[in-house]
Protein backbone atom coordinates (compact mmCIF):
# COMPACT_ATOMS: atom_id res chain seq x y z
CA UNK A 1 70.77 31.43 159.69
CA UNK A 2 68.92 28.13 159.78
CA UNK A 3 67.75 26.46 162.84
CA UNK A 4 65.29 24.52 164.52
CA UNK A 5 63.66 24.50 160.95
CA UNK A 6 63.46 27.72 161.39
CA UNK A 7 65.26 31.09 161.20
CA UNK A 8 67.14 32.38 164.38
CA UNK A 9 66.73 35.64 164.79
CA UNK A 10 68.20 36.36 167.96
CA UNK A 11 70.94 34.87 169.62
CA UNK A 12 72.56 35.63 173.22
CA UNK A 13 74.25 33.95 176.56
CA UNK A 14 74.39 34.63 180.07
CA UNK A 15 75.67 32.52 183.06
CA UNK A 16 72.99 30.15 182.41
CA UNK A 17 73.54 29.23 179.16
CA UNK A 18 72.16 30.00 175.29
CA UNK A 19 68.81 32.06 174.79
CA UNK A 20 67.69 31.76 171.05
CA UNK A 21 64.78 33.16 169.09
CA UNK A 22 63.67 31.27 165.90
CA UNK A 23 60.90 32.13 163.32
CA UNK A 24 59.48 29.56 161.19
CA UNK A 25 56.99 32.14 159.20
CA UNK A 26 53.73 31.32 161.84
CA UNK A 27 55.35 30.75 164.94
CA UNK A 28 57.92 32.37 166.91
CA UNK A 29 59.93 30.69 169.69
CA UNK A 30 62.04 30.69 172.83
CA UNK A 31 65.05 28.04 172.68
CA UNK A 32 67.80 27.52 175.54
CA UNK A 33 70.62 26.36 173.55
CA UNK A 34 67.87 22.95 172.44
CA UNK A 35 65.21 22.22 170.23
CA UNK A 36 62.65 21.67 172.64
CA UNK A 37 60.77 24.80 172.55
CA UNK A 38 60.33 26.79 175.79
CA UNK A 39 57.77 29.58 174.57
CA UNK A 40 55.57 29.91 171.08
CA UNK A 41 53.66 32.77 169.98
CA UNK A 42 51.14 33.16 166.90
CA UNK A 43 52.72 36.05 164.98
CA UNK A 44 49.13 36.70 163.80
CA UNK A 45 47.83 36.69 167.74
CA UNK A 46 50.77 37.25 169.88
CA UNK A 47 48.31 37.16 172.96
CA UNK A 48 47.09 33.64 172.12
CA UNK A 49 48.21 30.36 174.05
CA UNK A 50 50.04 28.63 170.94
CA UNK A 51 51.26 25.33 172.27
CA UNK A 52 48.69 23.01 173.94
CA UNK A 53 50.46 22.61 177.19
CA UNK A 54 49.70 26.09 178.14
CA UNK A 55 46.50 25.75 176.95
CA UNK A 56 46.15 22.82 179.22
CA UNK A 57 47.86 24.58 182.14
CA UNK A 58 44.91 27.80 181.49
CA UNK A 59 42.52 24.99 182.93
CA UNK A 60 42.93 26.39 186.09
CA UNK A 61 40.62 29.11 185.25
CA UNK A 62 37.58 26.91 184.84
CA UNK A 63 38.28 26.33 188.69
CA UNK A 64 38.44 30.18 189.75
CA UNK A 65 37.46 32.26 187.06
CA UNK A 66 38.26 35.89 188.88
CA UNK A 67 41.77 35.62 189.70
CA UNK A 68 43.45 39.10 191.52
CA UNK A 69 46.31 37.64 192.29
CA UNK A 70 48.41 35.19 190.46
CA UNK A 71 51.79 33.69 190.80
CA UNK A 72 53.73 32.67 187.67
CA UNK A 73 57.31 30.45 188.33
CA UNK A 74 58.72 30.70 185.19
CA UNK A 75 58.22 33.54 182.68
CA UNK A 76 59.64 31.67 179.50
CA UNK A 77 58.37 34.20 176.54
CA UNK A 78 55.72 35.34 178.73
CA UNK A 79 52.64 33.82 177.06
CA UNK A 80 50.72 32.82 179.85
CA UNK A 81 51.19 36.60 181.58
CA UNK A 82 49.99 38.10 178.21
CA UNK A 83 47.13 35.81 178.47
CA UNK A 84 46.32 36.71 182.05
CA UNK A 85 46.68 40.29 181.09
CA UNK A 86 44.37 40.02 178.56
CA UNK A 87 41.63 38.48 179.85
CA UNK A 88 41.62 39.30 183.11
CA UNK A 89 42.66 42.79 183.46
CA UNK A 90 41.57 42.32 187.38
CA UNK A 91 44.26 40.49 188.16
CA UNK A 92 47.89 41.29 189.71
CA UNK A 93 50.75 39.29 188.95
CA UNK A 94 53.93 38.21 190.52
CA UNK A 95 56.38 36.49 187.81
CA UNK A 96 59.87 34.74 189.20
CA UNK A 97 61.82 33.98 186.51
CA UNK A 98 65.82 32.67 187.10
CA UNK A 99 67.09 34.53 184.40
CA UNK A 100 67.29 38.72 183.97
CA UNK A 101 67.75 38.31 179.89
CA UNK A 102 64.82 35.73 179.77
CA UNK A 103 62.48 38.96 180.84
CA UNK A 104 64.34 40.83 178.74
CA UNK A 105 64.07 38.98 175.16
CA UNK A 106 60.16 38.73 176.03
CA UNK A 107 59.70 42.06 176.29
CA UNK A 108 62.10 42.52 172.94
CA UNK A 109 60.19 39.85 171.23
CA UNK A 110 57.51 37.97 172.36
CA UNK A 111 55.04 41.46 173.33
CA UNK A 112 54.88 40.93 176.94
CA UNK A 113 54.01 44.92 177.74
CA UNK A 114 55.27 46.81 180.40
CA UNK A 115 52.40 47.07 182.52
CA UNK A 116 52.03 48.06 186.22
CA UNK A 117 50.12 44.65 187.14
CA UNK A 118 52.83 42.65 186.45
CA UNK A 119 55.59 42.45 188.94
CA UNK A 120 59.02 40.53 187.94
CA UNK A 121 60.83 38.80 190.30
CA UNK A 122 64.63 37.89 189.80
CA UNK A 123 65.50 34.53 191.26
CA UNK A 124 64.98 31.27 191.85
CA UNK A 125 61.34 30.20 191.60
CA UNK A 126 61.89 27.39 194.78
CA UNK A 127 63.53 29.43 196.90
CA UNK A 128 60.97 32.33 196.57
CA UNK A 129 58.23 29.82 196.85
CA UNK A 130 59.48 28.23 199.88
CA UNK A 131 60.66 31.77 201.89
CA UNK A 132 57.70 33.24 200.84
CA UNK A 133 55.67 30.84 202.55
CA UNK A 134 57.26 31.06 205.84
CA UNK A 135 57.12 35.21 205.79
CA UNK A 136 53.03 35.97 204.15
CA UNK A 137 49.39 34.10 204.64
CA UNK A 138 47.84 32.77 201.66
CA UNK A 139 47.33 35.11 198.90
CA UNK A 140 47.30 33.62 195.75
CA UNK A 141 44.53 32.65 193.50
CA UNK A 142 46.22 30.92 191.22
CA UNK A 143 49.80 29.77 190.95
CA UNK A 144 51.35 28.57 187.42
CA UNK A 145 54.62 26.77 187.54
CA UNK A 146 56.45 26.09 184.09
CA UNK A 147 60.26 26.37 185.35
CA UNK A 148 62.19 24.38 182.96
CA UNK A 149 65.88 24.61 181.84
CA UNK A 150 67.88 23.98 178.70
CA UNK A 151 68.12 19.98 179.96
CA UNK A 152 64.81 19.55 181.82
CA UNK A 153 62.47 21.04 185.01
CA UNK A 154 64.45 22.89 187.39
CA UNK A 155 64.92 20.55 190.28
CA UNK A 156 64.10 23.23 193.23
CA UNK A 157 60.89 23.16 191.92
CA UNK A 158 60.50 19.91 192.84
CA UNK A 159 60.09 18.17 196.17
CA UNK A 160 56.86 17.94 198.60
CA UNK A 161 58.80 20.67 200.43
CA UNK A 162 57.94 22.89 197.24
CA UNK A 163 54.17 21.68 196.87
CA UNK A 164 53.49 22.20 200.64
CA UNK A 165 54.98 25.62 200.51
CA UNK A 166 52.71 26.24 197.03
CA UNK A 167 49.33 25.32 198.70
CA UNK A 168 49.82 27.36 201.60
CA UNK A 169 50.51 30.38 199.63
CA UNK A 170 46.84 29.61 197.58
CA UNK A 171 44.46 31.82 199.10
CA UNK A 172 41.13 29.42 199.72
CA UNK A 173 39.95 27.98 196.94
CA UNK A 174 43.17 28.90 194.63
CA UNK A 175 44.51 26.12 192.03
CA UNK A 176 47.81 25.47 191.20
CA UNK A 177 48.51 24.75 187.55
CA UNK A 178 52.17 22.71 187.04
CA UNK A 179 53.63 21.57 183.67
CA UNK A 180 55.39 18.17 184.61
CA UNK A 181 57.62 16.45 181.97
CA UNK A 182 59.80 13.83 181.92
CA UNK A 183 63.53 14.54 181.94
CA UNK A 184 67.02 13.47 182.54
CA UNK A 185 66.11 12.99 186.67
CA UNK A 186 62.59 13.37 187.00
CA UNK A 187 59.77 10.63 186.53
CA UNK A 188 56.37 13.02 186.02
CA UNK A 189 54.71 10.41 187.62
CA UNK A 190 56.95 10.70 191.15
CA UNK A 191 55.76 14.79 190.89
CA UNK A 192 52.55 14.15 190.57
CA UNK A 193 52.38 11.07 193.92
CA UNK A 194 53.74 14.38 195.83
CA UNK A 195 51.86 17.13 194.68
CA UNK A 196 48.92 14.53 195.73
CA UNK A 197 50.34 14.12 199.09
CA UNK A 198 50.65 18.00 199.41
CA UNK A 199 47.13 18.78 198.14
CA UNK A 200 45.10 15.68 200.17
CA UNK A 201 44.94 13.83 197.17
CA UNK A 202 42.54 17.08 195.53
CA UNK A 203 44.64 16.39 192.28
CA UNK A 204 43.46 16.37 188.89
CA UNK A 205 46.07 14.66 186.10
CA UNK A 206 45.69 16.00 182.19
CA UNK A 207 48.09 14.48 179.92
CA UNK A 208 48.53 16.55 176.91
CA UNK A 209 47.41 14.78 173.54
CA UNK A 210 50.48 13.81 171.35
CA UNK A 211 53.37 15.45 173.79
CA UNK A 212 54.86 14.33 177.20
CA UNK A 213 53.62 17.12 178.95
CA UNK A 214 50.91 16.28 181.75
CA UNK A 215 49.56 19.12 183.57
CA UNK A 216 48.72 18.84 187.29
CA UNK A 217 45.81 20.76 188.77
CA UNK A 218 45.35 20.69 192.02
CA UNK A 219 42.89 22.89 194.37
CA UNK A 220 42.83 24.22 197.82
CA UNK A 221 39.37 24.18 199.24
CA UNK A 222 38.00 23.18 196.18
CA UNK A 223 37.28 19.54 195.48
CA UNK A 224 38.21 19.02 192.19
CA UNK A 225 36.58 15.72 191.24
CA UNK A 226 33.46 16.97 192.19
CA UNK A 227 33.77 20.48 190.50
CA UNK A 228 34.35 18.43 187.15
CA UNK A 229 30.50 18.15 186.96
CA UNK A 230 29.76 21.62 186.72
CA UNK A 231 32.20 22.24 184.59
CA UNK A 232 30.75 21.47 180.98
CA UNK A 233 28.24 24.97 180.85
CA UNK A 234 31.14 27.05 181.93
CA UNK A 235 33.41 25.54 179.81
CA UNK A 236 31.06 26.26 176.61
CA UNK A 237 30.21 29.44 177.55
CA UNK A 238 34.14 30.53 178.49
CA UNK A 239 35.25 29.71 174.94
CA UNK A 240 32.97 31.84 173.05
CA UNK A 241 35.34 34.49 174.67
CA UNK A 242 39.03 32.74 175.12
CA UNK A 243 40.10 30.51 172.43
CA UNK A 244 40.82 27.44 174.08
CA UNK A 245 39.29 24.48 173.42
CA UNK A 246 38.27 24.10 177.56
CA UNK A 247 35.79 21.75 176.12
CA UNK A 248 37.43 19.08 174.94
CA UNK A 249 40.25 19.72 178.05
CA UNK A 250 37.30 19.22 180.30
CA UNK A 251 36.37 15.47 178.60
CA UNK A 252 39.91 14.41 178.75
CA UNK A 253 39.93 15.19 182.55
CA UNK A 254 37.17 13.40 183.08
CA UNK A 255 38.70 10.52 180.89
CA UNK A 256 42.13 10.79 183.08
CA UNK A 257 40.70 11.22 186.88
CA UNK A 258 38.27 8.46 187.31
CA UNK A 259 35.06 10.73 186.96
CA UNK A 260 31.48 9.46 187.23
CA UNK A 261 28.21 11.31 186.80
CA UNK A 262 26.47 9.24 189.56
């Protein structure tokens, strides 16, 4: 069957609504019952970051390149946890994802391996945020969030209540990595004023080239204006082994945050 301009090859419901799988010959991706995709993976390189967004979002390693322990809200097909697991195979991570059968198709068909250092949470990604960081210190070296429904982000991820919780979980000098997108109630632009207000203004912006994704990075004991400068060697040097293109991320940060050499 035809869809998506591709071909679905898996179709199933639970209480939240439609999970789909489509193939389109190169790619294979994650659908909620829409065409925007959730989750794409290479079916030549199932481990590599296929859409730019998470590419953009893996910035957060040019900040603190030796994550342990990382928080992912949102497992979607599970791309950034393969890429975690693949490249750093020091790190421990802690995945909340809403939806049991979400897990479950990206174990059936996006690779994510069962592997002990990955942990799965069941539940709302807010809510664990937000008790979590009224039970545990900081921990975390870096935190992704990429919690988005069928119609848009999921709204308890959302709120400077969320973004305070978030940055006192980060262990110091931990980033936190958000994909923020305009939907049906939220202005990307609102997010990002309150993640600033949560992180002291230590917010960097990168809009992703040709979507409306913009990823926020913000740090926690790390200025990240001023890290931008020491960036460029690392950046170089970090591709030879992971292929994303942290170069020409690390100019359009620069481009987006105001940066000066002097």
């Amino acid at each position: 069957m035809r869809k998506y301009h591709g071909t679905l090859i898996h179709k199933s419901r639970d209480e939240e609504g439609e999970i789909e799988v489509i193939d389109d010959a190169v790619y294979r991706s994650l659908h909620f019952g829409s065409e925007p995709k959730q989750s794409s993976m290479l079916l030549r390189d199932p481990f590599h970051l296929a859409l730019a967004y998470t590419r953009a979002m893996a910035c957060a390693v040019l900040f603190h390149e030796a994550p342990k322990d990382v928080l992912l809200i949102g497992l979607g097909g599970g791309s950034l946890a393969k890429f975690l697991l693949q490249h750093f195979p020091q790190c421990r991570i802690e995945a909340v994802e809403t939806r049991e059968a979400v897990v479950e198709v990206a174990r059936s068909h996006f690779h994510l391996p069962e592997d002990p250092r990955i942990h799965f949470h069941i539940g709302d990604g807010g809510s664990f945020v937000r008790n979590h960081a009224t039970q545990q210190d900081a921990r975390y070296d870096l935190i992704f969030v990429d919690a988005f429904l069928g119609s848009g982000i999921a709204r308890t991820v959302c709120g400077i209540s969320f973004f305070d919780a978030s940055r006192h979980l980060l262990s110091d000098g931990g980033i936190f990595s958000m994909n923020l997108w305009n939907g049906d109630f939220i202005n990307a632009r609102e997010m990002l004023e309150d993640i600033r207000e949560s992180f002291n203004d230590n917010v960097l912006k990168l809009p992703v080239d040709g979507k409306d994704n913009t990823i926020a990075l913000a740090g926690k004991g790390v200025m990240m204006k001023r890290q931008l400068k020491q960036q460029q060697h690392k950046a170089r040097q970090m591709e030879q082994g992971i292929n994303i293109e942290f170069s020409l991320f690390l100019k359009q940060l620069k481009k987006h945050n105001g940066w000066s050499p002097f």
